[in-house]
PDB file of N, CA and C in Angstrom:
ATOM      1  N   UNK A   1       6.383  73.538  77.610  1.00  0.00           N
ATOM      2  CA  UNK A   1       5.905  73.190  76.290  1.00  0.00           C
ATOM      3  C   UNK A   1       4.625  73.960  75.972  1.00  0.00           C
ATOM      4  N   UNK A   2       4.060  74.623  77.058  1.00  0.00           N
ATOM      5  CA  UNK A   2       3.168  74.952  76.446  1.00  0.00           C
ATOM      6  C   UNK A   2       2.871  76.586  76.045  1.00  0.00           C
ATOM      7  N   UNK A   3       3.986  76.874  76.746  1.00  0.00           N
ATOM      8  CA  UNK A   3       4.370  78.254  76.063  1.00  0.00           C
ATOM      9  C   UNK A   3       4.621  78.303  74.460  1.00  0.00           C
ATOM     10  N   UNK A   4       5.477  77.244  74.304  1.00  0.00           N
ATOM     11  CA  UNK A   4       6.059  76.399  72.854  1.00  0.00           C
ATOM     12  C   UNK A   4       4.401  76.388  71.870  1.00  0.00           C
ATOM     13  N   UNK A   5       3.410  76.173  72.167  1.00  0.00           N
ATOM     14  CA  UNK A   5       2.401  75.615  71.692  1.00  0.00           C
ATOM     15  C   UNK A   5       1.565  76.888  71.447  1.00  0.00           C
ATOM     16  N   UNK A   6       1.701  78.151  72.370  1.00  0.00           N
ATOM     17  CA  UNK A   6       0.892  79.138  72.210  1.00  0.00           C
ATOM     18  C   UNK A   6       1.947  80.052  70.959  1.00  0.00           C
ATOM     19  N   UNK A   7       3.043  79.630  70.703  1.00  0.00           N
ATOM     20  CA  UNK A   7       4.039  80.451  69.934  1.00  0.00           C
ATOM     21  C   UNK A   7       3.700  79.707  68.059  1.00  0.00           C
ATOM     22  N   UNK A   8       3.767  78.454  68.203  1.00  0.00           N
ATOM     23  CA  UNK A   8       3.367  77.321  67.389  1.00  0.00           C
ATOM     24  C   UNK A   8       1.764  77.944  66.713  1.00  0.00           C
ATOM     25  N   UNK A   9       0.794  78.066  67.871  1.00  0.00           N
ATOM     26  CA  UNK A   9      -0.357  78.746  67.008  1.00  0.00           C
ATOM     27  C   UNK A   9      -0.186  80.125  66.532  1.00  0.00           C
ATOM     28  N   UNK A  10       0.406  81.171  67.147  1.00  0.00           N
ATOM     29  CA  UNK A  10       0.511  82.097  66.306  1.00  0.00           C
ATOM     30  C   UNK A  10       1.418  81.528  64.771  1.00  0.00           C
ATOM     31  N   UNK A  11       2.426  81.260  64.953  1.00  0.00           N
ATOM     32  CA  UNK A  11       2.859  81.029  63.725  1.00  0.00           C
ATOM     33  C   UNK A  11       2.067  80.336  62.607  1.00  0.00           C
ATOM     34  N   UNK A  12       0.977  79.605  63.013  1.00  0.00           N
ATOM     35  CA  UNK A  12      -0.065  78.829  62.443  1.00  0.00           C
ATOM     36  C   UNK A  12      -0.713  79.941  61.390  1.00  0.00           C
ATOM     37  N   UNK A  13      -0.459  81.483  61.338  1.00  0.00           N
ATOM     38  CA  UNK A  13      -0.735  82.275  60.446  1.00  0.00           C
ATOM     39  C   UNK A  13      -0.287  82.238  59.420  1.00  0.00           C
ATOM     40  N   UNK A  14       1.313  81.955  59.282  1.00  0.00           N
ATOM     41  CA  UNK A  14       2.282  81.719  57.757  1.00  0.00           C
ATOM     42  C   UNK A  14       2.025  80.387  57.181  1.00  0.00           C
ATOM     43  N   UNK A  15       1.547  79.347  58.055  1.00  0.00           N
ATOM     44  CA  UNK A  15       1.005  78.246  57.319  1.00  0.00           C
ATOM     45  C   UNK A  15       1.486  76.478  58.413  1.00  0.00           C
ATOM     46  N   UNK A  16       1.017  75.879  57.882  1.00  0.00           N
ATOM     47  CA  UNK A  16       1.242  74.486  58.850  1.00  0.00           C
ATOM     48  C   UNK A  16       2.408  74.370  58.796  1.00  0.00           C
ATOM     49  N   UNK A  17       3.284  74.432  58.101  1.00  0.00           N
ATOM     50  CA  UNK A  17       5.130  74.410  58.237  1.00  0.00           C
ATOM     51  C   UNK A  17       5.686  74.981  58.857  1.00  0.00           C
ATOM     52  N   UNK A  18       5.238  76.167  59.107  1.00  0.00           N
ATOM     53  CA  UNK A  18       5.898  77.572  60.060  1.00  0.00           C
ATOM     54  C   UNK A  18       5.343  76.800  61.459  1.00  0.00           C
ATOM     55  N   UNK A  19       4.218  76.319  61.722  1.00  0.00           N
ATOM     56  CA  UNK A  19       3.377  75.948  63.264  1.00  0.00           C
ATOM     57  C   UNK A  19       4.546  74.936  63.702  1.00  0.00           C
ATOM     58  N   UNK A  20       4.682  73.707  62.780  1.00  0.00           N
ATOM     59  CA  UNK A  20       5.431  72.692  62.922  1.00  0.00           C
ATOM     60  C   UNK A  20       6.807  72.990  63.145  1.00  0.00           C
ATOM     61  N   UNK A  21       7.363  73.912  62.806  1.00  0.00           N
ATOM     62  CA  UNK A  21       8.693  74.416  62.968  1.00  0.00           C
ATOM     63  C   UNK A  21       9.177  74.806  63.899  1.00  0.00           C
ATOM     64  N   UNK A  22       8.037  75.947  64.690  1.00  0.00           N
ATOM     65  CA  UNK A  22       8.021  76.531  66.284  1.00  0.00           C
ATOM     66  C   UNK A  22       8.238  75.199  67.258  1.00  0.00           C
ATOM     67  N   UNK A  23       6.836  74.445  66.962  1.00  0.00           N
ATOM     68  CA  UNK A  23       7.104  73.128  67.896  1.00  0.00           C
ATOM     69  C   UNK A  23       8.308  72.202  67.788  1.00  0.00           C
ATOM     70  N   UNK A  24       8.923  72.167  66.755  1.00  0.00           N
ATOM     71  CA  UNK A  24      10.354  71.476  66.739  1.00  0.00           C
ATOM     72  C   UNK A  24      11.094  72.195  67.255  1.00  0.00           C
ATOM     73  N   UNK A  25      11.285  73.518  67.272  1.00  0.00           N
ATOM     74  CA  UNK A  25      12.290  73.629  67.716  1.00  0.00           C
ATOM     75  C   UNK A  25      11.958  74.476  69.368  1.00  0.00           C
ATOM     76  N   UNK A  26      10.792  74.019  70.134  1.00  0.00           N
ATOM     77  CA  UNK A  26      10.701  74.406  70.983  1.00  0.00           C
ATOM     78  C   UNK A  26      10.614  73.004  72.161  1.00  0.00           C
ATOM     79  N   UNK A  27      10.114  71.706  71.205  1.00  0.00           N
ATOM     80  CA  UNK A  27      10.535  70.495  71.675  1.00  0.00           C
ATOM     81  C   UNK A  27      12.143  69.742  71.676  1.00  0.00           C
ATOM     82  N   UNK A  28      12.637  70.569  70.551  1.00  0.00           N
ATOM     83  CA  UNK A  28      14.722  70.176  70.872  1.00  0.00           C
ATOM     84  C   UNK A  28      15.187  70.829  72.372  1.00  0.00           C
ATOM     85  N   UNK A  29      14.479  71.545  72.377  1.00  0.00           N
ATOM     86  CA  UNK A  29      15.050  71.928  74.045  1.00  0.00           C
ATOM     87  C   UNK A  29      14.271  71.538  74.782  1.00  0.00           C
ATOM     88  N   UNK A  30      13.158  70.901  75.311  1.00  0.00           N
ATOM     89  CA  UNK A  30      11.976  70.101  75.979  1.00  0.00           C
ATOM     90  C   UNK A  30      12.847  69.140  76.372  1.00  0.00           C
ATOM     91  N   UNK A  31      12.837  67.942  74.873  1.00  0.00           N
ATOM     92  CA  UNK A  31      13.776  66.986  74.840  1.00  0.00           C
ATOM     93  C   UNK A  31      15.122  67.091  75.681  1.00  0.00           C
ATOM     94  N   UNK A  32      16.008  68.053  74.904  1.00  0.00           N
ATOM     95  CA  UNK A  32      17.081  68.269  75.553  1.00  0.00           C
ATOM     96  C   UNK A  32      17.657  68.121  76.837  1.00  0.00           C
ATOM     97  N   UNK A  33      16.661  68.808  77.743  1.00  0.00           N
ATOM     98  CA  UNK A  33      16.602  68.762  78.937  1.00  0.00           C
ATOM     99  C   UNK A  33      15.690  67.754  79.654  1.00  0.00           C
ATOM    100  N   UNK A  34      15.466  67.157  78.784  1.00  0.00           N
ATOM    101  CA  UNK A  34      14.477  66.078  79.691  1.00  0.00           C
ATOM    102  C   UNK A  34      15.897  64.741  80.245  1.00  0.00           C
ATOM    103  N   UNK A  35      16.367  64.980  78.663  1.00  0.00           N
ATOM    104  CA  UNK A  35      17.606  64.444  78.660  1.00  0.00           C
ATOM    105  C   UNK A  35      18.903  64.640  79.701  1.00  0.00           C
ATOM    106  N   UNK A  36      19.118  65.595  79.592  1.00  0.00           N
ATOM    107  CA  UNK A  36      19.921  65.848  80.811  1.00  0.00           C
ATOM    108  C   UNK A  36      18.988  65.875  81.965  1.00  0.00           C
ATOM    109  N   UNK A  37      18.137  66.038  82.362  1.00  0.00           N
ATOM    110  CA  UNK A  37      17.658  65.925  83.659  1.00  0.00           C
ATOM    111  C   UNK A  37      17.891  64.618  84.094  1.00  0.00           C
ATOM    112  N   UNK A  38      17.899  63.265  83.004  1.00  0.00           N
ATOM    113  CA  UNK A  38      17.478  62.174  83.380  1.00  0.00           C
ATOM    114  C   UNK A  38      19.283  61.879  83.922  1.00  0.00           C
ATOM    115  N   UNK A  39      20.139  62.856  82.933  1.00  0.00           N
ATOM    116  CA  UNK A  39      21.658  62.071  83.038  1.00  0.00           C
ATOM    117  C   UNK A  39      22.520  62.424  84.506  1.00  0.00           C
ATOM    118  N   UNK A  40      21.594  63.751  84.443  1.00  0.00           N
ATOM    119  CA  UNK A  40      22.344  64.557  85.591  1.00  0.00           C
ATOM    120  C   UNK A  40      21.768  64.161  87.246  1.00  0.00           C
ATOM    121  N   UNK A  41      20.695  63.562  87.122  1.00  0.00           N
ATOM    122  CA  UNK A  41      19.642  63.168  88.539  1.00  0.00           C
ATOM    123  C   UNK A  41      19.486  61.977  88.463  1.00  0.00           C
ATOM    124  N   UNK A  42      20.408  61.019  87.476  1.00  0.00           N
ATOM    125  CA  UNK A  42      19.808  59.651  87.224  1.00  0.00           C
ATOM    126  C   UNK A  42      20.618  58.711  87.854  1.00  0.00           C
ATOM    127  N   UNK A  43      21.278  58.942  88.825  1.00  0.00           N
ATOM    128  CA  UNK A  43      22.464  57.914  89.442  1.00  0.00           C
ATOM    129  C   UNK A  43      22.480  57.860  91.002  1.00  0.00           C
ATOM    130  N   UNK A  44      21.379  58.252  91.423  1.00  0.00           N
ATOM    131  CA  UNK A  44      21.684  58.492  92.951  1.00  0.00           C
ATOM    132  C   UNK A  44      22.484  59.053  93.429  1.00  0.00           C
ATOM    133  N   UNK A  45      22.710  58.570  94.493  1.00  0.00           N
ATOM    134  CA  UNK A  45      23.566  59.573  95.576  1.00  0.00           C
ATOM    135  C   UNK A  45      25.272  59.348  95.269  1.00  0.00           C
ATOM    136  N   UNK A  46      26.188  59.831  94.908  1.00  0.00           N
ATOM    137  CA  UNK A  46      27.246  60.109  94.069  1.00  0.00           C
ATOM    138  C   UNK A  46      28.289  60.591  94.815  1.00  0.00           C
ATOM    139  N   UNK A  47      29.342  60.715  94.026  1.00  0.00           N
ATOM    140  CA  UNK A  47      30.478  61.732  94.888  1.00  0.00           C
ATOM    141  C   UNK A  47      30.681  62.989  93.898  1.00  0.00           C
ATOM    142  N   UNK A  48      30.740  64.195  94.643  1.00  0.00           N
ATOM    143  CA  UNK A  48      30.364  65.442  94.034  1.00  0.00           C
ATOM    144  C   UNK A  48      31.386  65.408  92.452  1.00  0.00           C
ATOM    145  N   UNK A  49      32.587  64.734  92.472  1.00  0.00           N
ATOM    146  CA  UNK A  49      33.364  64.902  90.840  1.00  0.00           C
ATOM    147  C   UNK A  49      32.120  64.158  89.848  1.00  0.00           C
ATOM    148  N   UNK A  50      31.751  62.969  90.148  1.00  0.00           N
ATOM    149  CA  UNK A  50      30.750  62.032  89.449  1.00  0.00           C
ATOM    150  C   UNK A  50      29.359  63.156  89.240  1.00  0.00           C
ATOM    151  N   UNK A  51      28.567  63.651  90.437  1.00  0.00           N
ATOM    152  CA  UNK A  51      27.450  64.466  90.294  1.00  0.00           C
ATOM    153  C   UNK A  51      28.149  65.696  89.039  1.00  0.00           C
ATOM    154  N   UNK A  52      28.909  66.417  89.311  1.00  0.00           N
ATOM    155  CA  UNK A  52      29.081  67.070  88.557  1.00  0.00           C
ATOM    156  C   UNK A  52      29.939  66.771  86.742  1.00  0.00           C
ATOM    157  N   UNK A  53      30.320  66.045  86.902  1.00  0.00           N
ATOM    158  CA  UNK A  53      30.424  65.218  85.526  1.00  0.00           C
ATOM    159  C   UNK A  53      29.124  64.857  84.714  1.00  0.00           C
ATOM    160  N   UNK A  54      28.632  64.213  85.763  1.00  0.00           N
ATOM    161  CA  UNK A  54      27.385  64.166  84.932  1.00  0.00           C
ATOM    162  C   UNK A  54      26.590  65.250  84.668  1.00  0.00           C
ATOM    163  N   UNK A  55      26.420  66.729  85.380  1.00  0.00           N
ATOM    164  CA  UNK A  55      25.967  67.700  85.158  1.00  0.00           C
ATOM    165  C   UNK A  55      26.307  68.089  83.868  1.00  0.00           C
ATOM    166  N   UNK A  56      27.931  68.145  83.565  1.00  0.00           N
ATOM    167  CA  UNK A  56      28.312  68.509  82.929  1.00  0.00           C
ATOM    168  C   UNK A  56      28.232  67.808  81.000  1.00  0.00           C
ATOM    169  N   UNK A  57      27.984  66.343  81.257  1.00  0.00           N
ATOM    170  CA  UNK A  57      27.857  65.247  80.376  1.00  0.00           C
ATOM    171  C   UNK A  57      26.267  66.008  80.076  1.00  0.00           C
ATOM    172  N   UNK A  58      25.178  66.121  80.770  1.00  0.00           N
ATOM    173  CA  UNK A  58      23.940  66.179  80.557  1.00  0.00           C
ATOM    174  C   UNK A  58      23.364  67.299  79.861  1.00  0.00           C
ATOM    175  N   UNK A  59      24.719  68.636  80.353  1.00  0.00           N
ATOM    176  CA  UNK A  59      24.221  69.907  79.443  1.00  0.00           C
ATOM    177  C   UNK A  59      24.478  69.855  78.269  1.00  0.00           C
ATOM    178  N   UNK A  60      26.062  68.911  78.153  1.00  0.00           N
ATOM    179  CA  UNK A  60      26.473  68.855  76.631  1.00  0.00           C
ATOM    180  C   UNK A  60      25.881  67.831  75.865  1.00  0.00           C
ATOM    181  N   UNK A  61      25.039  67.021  76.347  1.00  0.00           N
ATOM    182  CA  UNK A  61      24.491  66.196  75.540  1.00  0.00           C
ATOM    183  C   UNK A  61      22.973  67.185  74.993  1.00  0.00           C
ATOM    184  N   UNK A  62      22.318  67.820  76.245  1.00  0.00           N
ATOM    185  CA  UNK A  62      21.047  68.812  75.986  1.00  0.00           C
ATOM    186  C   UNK A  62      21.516  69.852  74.591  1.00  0.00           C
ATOM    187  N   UNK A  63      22.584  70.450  74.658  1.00  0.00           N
ATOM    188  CA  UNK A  63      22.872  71.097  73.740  1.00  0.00           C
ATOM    189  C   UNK A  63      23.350  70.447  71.945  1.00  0.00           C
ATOM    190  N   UNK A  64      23.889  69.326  72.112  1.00  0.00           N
ATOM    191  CA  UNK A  64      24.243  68.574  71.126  1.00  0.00           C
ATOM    192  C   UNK A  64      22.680  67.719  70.379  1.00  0.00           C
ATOM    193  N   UNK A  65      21.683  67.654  71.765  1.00  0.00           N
ATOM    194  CA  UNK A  65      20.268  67.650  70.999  1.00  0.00           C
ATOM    195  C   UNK A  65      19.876  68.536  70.028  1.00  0.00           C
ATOM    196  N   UNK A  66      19.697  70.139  70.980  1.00  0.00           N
ATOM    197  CA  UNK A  66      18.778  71.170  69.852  1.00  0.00           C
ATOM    198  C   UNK A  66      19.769  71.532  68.629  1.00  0.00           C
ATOM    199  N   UNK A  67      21.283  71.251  68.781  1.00  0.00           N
ATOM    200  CA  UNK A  67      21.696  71.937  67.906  1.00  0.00           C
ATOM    201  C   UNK A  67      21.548  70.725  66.626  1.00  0.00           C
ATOM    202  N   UNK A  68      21.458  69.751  66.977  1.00  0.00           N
ATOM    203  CA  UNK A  68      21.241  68.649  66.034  1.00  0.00           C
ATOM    204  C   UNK A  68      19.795  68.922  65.294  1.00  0.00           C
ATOM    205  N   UNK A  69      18.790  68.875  66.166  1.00  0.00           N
ATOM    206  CA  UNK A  69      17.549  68.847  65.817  1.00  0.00           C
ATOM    207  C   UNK A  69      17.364  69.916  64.928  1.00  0.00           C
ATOM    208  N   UNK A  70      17.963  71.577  65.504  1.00  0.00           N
ATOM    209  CA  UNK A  70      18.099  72.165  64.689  1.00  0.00           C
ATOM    210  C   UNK A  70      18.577  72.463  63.197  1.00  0.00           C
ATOM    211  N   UNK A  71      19.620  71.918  63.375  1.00  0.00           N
ATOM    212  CA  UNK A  71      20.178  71.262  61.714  1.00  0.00           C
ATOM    213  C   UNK A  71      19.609  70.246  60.862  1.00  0.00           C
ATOM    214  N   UNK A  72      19.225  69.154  61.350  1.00  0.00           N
ATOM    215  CA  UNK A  72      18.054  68.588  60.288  1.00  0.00           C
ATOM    216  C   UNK A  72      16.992  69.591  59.896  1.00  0.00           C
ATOM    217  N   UNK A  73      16.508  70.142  60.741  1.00  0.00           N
ATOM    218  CA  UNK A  73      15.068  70.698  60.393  1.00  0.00           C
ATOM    219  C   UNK A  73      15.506  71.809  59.539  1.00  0.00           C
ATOM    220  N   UNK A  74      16.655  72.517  59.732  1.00  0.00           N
ATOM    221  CA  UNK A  74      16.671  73.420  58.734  1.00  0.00           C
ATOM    222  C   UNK A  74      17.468  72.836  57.641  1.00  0.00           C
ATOM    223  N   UNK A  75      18.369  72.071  57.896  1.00  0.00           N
ATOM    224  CA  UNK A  75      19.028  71.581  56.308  1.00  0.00           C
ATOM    225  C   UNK A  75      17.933  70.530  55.314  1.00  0.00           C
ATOM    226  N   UNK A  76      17.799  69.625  56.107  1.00  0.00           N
ATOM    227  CA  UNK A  76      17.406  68.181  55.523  1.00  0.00           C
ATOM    228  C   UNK A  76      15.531  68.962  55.314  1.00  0.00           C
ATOM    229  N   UNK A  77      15.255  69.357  56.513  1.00  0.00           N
ATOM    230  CA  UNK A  77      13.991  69.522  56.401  1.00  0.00           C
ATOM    231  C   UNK A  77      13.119  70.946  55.630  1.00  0.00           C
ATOM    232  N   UNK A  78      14.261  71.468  55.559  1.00  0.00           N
ATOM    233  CA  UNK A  78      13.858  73.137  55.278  1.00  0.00           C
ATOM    234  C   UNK A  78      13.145  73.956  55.536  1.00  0.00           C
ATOM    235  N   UNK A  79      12.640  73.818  56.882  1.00  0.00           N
ATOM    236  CA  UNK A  79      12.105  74.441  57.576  1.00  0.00           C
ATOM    237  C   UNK A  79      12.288  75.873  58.261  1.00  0.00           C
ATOM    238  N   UNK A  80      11.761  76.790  57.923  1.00  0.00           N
ATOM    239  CA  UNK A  80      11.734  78.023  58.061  1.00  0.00           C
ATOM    240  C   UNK A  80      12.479  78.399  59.274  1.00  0.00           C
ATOM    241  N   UNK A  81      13.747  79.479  59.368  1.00  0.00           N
ATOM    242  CA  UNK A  81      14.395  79.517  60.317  1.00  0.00           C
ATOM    243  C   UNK A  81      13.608  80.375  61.477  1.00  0.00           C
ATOM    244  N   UNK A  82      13.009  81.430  61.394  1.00  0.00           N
ATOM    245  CA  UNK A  82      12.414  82.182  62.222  1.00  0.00           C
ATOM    246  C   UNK A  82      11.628  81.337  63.488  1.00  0.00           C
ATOM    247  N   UNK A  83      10.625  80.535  62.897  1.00  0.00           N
ATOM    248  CA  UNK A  83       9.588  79.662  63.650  1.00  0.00           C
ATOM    249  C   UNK A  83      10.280  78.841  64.528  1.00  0.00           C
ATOM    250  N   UNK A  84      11.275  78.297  63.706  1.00  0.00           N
ATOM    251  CA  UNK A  84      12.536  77.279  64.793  1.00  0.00           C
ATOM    252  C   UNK A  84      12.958  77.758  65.640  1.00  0.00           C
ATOM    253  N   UNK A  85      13.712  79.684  65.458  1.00  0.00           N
ATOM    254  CA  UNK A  85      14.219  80.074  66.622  1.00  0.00           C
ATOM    255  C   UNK A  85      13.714  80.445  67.665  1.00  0.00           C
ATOM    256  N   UNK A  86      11.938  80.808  66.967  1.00  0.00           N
ATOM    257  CA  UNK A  86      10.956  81.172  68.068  1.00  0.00           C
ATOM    258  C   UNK A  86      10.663  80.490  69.116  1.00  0.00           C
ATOM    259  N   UNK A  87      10.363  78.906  68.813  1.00  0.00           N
ATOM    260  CA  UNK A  87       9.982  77.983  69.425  1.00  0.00           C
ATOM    261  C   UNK A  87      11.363  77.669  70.308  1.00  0.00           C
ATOM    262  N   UNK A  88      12.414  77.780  69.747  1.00  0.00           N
ATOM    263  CA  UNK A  88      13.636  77.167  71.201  1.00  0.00           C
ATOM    264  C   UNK A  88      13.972  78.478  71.990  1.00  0.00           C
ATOM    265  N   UNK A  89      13.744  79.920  71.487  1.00  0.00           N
ATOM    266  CA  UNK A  89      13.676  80.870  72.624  1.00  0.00           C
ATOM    267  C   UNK A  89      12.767  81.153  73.501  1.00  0.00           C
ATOM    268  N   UNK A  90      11.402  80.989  73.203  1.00  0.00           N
ATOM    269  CA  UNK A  90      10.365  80.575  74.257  1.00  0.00           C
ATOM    270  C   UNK A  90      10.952  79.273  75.308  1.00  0.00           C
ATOM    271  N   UNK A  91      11.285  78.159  74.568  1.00  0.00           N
ATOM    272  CA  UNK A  91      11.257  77.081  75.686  1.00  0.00           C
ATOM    273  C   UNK A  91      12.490  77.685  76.428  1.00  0.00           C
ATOM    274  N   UNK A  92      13.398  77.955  76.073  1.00  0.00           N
ATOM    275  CA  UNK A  92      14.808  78.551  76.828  1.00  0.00           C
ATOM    276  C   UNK A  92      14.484  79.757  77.922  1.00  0.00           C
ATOM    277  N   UNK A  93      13.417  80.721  77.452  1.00  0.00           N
ATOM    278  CA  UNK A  93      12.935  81.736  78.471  1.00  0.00           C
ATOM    279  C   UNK A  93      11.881  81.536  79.444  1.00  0.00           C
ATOM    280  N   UNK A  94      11.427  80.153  78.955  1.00  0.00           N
ATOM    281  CA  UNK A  94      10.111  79.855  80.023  1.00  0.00           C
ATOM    282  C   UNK A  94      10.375  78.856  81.347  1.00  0.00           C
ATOM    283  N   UNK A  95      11.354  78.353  80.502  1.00  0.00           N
ATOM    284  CA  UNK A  95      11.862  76.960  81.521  1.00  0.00           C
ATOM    285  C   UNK A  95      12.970  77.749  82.833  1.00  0.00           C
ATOM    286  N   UNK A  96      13.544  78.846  83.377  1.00  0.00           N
ATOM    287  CA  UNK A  96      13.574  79.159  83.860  1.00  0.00           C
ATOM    288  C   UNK A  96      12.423  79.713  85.032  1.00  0.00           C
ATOM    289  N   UNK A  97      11.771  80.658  84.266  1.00  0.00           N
ATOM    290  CA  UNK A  97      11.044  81.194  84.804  1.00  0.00           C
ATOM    291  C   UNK A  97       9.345  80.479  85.431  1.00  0.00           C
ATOM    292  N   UNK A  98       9.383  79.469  84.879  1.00  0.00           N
ATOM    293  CA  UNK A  98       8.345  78.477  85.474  1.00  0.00           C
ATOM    294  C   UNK A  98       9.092  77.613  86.796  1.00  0.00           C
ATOM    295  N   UNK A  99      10.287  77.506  86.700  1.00  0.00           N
ATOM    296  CA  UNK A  99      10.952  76.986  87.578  1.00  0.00           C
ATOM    297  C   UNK A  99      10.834  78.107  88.828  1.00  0.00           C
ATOM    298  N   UNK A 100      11.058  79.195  88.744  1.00  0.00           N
ATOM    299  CA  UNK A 100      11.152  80.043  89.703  1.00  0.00           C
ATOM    300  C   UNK A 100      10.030  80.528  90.586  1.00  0.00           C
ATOM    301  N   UNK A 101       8.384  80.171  89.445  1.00  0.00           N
ATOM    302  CA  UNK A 101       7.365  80.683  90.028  1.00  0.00           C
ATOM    303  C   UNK A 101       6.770  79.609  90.646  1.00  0.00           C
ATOM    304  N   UNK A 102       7.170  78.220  90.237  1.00  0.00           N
ATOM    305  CA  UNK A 102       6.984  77.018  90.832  1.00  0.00           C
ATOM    306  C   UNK A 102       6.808  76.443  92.058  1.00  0.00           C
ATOM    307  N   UNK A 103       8.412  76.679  92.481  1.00  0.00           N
ATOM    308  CA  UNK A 103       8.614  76.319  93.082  1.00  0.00           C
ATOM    309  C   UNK A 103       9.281  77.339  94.399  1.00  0.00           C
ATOM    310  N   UNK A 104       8.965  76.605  95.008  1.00  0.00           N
ATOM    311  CA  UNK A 104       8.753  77.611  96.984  1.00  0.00           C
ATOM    312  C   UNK A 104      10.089  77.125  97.778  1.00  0.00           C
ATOM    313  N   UNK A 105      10.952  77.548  98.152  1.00  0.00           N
ATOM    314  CA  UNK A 105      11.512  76.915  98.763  1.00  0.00           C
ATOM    315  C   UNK A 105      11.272  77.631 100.457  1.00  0.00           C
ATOM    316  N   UNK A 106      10.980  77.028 101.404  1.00  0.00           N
ATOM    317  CA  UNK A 106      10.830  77.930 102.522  1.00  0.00           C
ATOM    318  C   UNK A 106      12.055  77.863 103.487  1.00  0.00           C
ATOM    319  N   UNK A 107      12.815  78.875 103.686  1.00  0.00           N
ATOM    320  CA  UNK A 107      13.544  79.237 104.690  1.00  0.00           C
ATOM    321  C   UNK A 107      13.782  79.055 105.824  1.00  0.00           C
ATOM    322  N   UNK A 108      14.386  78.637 106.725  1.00  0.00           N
ATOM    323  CA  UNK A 108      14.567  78.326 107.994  1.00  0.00           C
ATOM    324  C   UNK A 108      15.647  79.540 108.704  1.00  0.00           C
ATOM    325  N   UNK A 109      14.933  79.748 109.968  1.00  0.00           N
ATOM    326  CA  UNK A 109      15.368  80.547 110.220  1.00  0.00           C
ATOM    327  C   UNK A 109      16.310  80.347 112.037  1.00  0.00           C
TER     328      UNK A 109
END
């Protein structure tokens, strides 16, 4: 998110609607995946058809978030499309890559 937030202030140049727009649509995928994280890790210890069902339940629900969120904000809300796409391609390119620099996994040898 807070990549989301440094994208949000630049846009803060075209005006407070454009700022607000980045952050929506860099929080539909925040959300999204907070969401599936909770659906996909939220049941304990499982049998791998169930773990992966729910993997599978959790991405399509993550995706049925931003694309939702996305459509209010640009239909209902009219919110500038650029800023929206900015803000969910930052969170989509960061959330990998914070994951990767994160975290260590050490090897056994």
């Amino acid at each position: 998110m807070a990549a989301v937030v440094l994208v949000a202030l630049v846009f803060l140049i075209q005006g407070l609607s454009a700022m607000f727009a980045a952050l929506l649509g860099g929080a539909s995928v925040v959300s999204g995946s907070a969401l599936a994280a909770n659906i996909a890790l939220g049941g304990g210890v499982v049998t791998a058809r169930s773990a992966f069902l729910r993997l599978v339940l959790g991405t399509g629900l993550k995706w049925a978030v931003v694309i939702t969120v996305f459509a209010m904000a640009s239909g209902v809300g009219r919110m500038a499309p650029l800023p929206l796409l900015a803000g969910l391609a930052v969170a989509l390119i960061a959330y990998p890559l914070v994951l990767n620099f994160s975290v260590r996994v050490e090897r056994e040898r």
